[in-house]
C-alpha atoms as a PDB file:
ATOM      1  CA  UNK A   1     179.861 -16.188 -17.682  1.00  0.00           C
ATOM      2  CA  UNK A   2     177.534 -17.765 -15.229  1.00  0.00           C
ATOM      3  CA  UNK A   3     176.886 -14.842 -12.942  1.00  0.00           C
ATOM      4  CA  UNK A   4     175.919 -13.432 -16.533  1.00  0.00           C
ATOM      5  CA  UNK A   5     174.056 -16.405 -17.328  1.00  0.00           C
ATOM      6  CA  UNK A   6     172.549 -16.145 -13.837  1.00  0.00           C
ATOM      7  CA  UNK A   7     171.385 -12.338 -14.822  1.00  0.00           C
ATOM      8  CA  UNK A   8     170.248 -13.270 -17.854  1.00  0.00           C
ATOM      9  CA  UNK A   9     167.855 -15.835 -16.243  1.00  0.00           C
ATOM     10  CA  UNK A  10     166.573 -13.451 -13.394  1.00  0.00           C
ATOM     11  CA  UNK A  11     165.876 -10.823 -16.221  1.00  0.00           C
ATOM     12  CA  UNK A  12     163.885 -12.963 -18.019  1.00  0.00           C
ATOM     13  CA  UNK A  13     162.000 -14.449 -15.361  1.00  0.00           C
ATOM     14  CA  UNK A  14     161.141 -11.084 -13.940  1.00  0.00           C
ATOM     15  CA  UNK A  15     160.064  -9.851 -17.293  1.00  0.00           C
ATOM     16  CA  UNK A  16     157.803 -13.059 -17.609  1.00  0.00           C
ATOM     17  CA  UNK A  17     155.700 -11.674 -14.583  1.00  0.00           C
ATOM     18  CA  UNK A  18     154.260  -8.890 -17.260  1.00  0.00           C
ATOM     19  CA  UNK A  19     152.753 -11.500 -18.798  1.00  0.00           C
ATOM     20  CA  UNK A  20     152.069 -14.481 -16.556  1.00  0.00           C
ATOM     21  CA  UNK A  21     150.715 -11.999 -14.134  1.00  0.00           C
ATOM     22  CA  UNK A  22     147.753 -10.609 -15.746  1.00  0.00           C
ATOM     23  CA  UNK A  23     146.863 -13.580 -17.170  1.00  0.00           C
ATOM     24  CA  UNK A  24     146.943 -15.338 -13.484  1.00  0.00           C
ATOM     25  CA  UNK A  25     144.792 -12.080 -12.308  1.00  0.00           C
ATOM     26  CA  UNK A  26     142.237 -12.563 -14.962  1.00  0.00           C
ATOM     27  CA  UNK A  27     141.669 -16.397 -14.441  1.00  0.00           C
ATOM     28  CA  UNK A  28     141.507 -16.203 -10.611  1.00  0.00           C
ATOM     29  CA  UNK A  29     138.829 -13.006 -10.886  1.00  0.00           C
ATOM     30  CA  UNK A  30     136.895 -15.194 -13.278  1.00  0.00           C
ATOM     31  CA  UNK A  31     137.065 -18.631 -12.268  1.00  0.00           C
ATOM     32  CA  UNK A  32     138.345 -18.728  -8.317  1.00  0.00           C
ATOM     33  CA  UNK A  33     137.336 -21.894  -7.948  1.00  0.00           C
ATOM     34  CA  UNK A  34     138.865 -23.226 -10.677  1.00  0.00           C
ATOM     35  CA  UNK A  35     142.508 -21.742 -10.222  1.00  0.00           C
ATOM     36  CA  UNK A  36     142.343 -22.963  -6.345  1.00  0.00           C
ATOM     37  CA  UNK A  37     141.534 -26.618  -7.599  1.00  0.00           C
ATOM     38  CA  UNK A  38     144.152 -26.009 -10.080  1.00  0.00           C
ATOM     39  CA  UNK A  39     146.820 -25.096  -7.308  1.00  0.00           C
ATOM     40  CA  UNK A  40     146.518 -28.637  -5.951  1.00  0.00           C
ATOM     41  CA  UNK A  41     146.623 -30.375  -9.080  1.00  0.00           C
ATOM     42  CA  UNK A  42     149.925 -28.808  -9.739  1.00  0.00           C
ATOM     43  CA  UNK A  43     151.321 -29.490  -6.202  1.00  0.00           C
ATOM     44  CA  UNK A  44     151.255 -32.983  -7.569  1.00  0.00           C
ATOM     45  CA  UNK A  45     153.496 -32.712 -10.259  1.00  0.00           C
ATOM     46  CA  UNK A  46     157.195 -32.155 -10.384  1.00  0.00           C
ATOM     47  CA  UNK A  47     158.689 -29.340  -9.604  1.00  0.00           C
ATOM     48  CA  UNK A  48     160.080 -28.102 -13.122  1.00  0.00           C
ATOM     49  CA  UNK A  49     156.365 -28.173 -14.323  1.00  0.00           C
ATOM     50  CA  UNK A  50     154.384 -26.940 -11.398  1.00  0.00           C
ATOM     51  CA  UNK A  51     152.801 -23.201 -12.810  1.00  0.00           C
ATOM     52  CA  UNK A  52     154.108 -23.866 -16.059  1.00  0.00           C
ATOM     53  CA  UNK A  53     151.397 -21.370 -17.530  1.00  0.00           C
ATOM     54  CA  UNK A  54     150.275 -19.002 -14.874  1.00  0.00           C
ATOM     55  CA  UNK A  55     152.461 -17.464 -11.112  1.00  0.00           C
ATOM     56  CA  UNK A  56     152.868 -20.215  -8.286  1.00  0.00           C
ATOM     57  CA  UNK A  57     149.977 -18.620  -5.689  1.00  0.00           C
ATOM     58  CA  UNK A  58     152.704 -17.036  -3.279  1.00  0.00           C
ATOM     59  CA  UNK A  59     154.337 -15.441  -5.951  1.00  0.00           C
ATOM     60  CA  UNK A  60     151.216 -14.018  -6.790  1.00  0.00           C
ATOM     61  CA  UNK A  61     150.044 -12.677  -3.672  1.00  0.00           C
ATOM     62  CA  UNK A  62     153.585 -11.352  -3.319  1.00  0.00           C
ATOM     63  CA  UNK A  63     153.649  -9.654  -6.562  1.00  0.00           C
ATOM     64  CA  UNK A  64     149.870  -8.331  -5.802  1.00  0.00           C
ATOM     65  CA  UNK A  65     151.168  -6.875  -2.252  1.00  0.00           C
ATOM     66  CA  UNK A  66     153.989  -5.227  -4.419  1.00  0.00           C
ATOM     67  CA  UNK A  67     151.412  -3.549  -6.869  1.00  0.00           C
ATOM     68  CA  UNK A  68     149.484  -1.917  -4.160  1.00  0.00           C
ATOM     69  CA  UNK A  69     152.384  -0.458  -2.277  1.00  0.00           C
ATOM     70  CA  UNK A  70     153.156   1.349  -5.915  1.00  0.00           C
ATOM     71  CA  UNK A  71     149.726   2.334  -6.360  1.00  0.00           C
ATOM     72  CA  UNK A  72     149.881   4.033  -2.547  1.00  0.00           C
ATOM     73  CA  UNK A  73     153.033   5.983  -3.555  1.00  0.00           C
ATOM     74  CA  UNK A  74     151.756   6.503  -7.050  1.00  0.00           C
ATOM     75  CA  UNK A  75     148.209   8.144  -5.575  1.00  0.00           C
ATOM     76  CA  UNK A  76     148.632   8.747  -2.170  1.00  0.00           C
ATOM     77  CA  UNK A  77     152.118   9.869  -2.232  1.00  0.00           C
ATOM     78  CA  UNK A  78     154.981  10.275   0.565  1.00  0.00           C
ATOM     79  CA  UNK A  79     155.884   8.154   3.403  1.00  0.00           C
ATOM     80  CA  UNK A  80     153.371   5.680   4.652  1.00  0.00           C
ATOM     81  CA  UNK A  81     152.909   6.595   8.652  1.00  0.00           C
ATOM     82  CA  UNK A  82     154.013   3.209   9.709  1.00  0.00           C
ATOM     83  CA  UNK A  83     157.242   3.495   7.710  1.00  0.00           C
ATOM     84  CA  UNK A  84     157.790   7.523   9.590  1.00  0.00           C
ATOM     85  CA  UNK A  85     156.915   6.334  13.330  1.00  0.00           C
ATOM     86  CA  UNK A  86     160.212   5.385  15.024  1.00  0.00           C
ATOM     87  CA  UNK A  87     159.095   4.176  18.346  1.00  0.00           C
ATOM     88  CA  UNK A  88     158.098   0.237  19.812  1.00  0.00           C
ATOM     89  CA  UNK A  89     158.198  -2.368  17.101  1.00  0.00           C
ATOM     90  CA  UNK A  90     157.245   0.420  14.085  1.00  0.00           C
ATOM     91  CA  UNK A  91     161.305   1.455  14.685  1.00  0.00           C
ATOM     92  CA  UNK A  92     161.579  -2.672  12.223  1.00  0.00           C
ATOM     93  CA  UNK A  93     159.381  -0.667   9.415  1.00  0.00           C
ATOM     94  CA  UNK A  94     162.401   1.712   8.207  1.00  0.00           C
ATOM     95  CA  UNK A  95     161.965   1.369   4.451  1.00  0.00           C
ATOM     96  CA  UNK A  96     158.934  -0.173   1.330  1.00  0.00           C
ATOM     97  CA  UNK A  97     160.679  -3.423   2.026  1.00  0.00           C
ATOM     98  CA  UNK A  98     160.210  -4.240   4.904  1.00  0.00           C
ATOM     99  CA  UNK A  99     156.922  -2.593   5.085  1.00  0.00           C
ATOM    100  CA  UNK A 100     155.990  -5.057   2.198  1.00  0.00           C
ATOM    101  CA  UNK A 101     157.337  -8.152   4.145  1.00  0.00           C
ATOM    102  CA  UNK A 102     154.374  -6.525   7.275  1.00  0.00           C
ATOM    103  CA  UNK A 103     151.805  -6.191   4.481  1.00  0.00           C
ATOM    104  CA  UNK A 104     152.680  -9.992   3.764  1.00  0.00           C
ATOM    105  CA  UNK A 105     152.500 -11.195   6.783  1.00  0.00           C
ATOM    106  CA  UNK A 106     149.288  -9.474   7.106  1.00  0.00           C
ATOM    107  CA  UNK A 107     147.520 -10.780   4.384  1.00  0.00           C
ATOM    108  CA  UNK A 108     149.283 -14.824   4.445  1.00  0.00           C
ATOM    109  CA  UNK A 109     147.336 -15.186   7.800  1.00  0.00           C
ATOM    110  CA  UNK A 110     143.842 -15.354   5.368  1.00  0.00           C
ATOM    111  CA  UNK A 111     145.687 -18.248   3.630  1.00  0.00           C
ATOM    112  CA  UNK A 112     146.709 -19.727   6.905  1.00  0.00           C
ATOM    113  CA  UNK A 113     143.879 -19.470   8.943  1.00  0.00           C
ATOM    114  CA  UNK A 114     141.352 -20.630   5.439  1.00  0.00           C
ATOM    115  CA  UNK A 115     143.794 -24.260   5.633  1.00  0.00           C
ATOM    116  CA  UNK A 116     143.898 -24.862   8.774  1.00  0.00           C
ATOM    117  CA  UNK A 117     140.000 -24.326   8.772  1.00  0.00           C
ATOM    118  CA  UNK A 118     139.891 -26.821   6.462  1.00  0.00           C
ATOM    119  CA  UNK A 119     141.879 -29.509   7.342  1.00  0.00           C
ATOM    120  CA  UNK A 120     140.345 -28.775  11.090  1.00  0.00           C
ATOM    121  CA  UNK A 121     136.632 -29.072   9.200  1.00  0.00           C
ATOM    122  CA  UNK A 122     138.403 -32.286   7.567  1.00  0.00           C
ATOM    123  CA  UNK A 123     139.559 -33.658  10.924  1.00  0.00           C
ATOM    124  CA  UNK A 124     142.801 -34.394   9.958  1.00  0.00           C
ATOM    125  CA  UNK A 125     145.902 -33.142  12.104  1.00  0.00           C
ATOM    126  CA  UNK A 126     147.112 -30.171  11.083  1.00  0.00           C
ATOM    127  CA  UNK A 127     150.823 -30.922   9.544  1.00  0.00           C
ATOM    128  CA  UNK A 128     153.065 -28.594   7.139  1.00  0.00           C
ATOM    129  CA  UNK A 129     152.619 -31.484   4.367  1.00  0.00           C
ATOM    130  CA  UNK A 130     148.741 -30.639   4.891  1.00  0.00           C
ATOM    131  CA  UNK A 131     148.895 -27.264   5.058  1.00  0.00           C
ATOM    132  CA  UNK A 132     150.988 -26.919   2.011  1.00  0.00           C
ATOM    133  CA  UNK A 133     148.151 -27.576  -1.232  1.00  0.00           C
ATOM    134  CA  UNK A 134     145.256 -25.906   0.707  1.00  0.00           C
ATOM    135  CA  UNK A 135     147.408 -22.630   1.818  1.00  0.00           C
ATOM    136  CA  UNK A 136     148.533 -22.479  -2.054  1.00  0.00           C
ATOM    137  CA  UNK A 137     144.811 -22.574  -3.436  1.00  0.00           C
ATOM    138  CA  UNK A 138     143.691 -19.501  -0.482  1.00  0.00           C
ATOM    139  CA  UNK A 139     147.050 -17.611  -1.759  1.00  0.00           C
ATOM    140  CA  UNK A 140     145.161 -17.600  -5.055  1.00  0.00           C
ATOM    141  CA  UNK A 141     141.788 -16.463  -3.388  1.00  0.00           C
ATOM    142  CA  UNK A 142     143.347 -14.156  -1.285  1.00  0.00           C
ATOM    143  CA  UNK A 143     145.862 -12.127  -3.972  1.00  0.00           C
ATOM    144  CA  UNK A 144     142.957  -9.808  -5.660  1.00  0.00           C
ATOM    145  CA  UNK A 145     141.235  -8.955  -2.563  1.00  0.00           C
ATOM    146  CA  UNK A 146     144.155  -7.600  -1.093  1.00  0.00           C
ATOM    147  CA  UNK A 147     145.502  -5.890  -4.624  1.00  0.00           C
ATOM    148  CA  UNK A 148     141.521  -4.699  -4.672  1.00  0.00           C
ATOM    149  CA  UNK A 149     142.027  -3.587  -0.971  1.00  0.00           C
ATOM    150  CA  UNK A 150     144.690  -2.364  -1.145  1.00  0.00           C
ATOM    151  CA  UNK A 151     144.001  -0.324  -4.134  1.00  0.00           C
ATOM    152  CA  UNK A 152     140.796   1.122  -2.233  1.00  0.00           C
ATOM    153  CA  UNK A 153     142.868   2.505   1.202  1.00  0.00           C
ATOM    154  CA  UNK A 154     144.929   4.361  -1.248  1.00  0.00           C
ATOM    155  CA  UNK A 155     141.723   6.002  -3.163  1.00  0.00           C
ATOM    156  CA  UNK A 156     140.222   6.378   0.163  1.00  0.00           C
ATOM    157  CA  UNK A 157     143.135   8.610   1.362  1.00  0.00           C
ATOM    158  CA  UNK A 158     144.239  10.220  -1.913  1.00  0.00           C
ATOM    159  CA  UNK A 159     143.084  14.084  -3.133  1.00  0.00           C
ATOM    160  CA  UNK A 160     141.574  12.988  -6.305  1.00  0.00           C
ATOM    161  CA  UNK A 161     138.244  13.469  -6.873  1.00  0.00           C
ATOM    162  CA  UNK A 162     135.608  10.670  -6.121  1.00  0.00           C
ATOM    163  CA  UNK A 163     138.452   8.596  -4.331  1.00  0.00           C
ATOM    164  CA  UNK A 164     137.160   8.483  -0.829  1.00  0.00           C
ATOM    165  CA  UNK A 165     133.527   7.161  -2.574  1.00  0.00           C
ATOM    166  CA  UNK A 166     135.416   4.540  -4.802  1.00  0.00           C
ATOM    167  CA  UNK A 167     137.524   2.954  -2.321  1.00  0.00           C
ATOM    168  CA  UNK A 168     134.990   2.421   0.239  1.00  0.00           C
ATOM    169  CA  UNK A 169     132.414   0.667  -2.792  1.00  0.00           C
ATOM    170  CA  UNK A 170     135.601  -1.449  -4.408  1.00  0.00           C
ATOM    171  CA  UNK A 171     136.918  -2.490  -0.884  1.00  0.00           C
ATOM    172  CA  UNK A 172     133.020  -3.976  -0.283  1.00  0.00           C
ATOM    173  CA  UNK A 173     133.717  -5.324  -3.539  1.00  0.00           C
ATOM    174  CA  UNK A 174     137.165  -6.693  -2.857  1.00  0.00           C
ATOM    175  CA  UNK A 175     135.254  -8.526   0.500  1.00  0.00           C
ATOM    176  CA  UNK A 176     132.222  -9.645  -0.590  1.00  0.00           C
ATOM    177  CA  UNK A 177     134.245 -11.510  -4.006  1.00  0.00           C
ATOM    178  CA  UNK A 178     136.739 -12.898  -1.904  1.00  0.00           C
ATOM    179  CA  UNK A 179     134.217 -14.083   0.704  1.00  0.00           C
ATOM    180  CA  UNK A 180     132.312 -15.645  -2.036  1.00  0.00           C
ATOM    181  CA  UNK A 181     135.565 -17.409  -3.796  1.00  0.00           C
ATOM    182  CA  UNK A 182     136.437 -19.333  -0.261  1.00  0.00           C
ATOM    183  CA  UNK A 183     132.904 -19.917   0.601  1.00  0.00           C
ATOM    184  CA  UNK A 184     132.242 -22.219  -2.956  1.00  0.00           C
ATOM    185  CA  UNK A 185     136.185 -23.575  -1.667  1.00  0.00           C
ATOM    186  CA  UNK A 186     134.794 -24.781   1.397  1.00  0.00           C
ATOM    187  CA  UNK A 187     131.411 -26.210   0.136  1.00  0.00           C
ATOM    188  CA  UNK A 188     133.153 -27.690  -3.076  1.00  0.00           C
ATOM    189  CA  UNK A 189     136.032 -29.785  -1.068  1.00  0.00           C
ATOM    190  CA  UNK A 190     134.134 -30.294   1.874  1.00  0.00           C
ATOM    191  CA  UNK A 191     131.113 -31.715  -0.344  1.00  0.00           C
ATOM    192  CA  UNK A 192     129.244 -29.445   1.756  1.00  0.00           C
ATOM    193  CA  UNK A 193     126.296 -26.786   1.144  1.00  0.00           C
ATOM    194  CA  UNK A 194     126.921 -23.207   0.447  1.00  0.00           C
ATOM    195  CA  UNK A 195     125.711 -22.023   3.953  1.00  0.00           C
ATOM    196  CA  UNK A 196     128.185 -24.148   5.753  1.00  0.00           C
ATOM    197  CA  UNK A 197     131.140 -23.350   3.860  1.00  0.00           C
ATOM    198  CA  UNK A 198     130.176 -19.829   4.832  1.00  0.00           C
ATOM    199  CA  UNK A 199     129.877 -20.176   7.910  1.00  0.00           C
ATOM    200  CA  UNK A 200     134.032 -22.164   7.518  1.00  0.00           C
ATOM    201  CA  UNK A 201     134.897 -19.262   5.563  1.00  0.00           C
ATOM    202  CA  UNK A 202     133.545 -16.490   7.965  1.00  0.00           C
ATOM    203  CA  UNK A 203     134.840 -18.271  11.008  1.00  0.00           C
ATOM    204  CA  UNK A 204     138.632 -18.917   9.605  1.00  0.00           C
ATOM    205  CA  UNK A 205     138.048 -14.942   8.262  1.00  0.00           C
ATOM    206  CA  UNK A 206     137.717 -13.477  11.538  1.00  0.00           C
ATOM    207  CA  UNK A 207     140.319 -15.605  13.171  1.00  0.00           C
ATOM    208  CA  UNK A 208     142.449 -14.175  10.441  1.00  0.00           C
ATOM    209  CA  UNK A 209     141.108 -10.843  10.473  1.00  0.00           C
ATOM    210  CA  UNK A 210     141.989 -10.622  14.543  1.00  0.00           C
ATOM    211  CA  UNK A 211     145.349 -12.168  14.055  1.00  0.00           C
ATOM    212  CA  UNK A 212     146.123  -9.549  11.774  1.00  0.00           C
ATOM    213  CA  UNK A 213     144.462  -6.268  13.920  1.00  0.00           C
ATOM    214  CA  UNK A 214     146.885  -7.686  16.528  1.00  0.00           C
ATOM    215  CA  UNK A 215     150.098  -7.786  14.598  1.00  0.00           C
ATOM    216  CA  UNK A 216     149.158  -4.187  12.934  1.00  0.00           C
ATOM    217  CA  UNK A 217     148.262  -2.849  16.251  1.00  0.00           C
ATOM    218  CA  UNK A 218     151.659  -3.802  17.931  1.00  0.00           C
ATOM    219  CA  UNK A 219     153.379  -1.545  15.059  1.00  0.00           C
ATOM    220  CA  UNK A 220     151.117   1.304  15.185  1.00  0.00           C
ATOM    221  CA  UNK A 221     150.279   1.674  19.047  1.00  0.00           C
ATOM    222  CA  UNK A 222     153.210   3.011  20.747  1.00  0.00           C
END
């Protein structure tokens, strides 16, 4: 009875995702800002009633890593060339999974790199307590642009007509929004103007854009 009870629990907490999901899409796309303040706020209360209403942000970006690598096999189709290549560290990639745990640990270092910015900017030592409510709020900011980007490699590659013009524009899309949502992050928390928190947001962007051409690299050169 309570490994049934257990299933019956995981059942409906995976079926919730159909609806908390969307809704948690459509209020980050629309307010950023907003959701990213909200991620704090709910850091602060206990943990039964933290994301009561919408995903906790690593679920999110989680779930939003999970959509794209459907949408690759749903457009693009067969066996991603990371996943096929056997030799140096690509021989870990053997299956989706774990090619969705590389894809995560791609995109978390934009959430990493965005807190650590800011409690750097803050100049406040950088501690896992710290880390925690400003890496929750960039998980929000970061899980459309890489659903977005995600969605526009596979268009980009796919056989369908108009794809390899539609990824390229909803990728620029993807960047520029997300750019945007960390920038008014910065300048909002920071009590700062728009220009610096751009200049936050590009700098902890490249580090994280770097961090993750290195890790991708070491799976795909031989």
């Amino acid at each position: 009875m309570k490994w049934l009870n257990s299933l019956g629990e995981l059942l409906y907490e995976v079926m919730s995702w159909l609806v908390s999901y969307p809704i948690t899409l459509w209020r980050v796309i629309t307010n950023p800002l907003a959701m990213m303040t909200y991620a704090d706020s709910e850091l602060r209360d206990t943990q039964d009633e933290q994301f009561s209403d919408t995903l906790n942000p690593p679920l999110f970006l989680v779930l939003s890593l999970l959509l794209t690598r459907a949408a690759d096999e749903a457009i693009g189709g067969g066996t991603n060339p990371i996943v096929a290549k056997q030799t140096g560290l690509a021989s870990l990639i053997t299956d989706d999974t774990s090619f969705l745990v590389l894809r995560l640990l791609l995109f978390s270092m934009f959430p990493l790199m965005m807190a650590t910015r800011f409690l750097r900017a803050q100049r406040v030592p950088v501690t896992r307590q710290r880390l925690k409510a400003p890496f929750y709020g960039q998980c929000y900011a970061c899980a459309p642009f890489a659903l977005f980007l995600g969605l526009a490699t596979s268009l980009g590659h796919a056989a369908i007509p108009g794809g390899h013009t539609i990824g390229p524009v909803l990728a620029t899309v993807a960047l520029l929004g997300y750019l945007s949502a960390v920038t008014m992050w910065f300048a909002h928390h920071l009590k700062q103007s728009l220009w610096r928190g751009l200049l936050n947001a590009g700098r902890a962007f490249v580090q994280a854009a770097v961090a993750s051409f290195v890790i991708a690299a070491l799976f795909v050169l031989r």
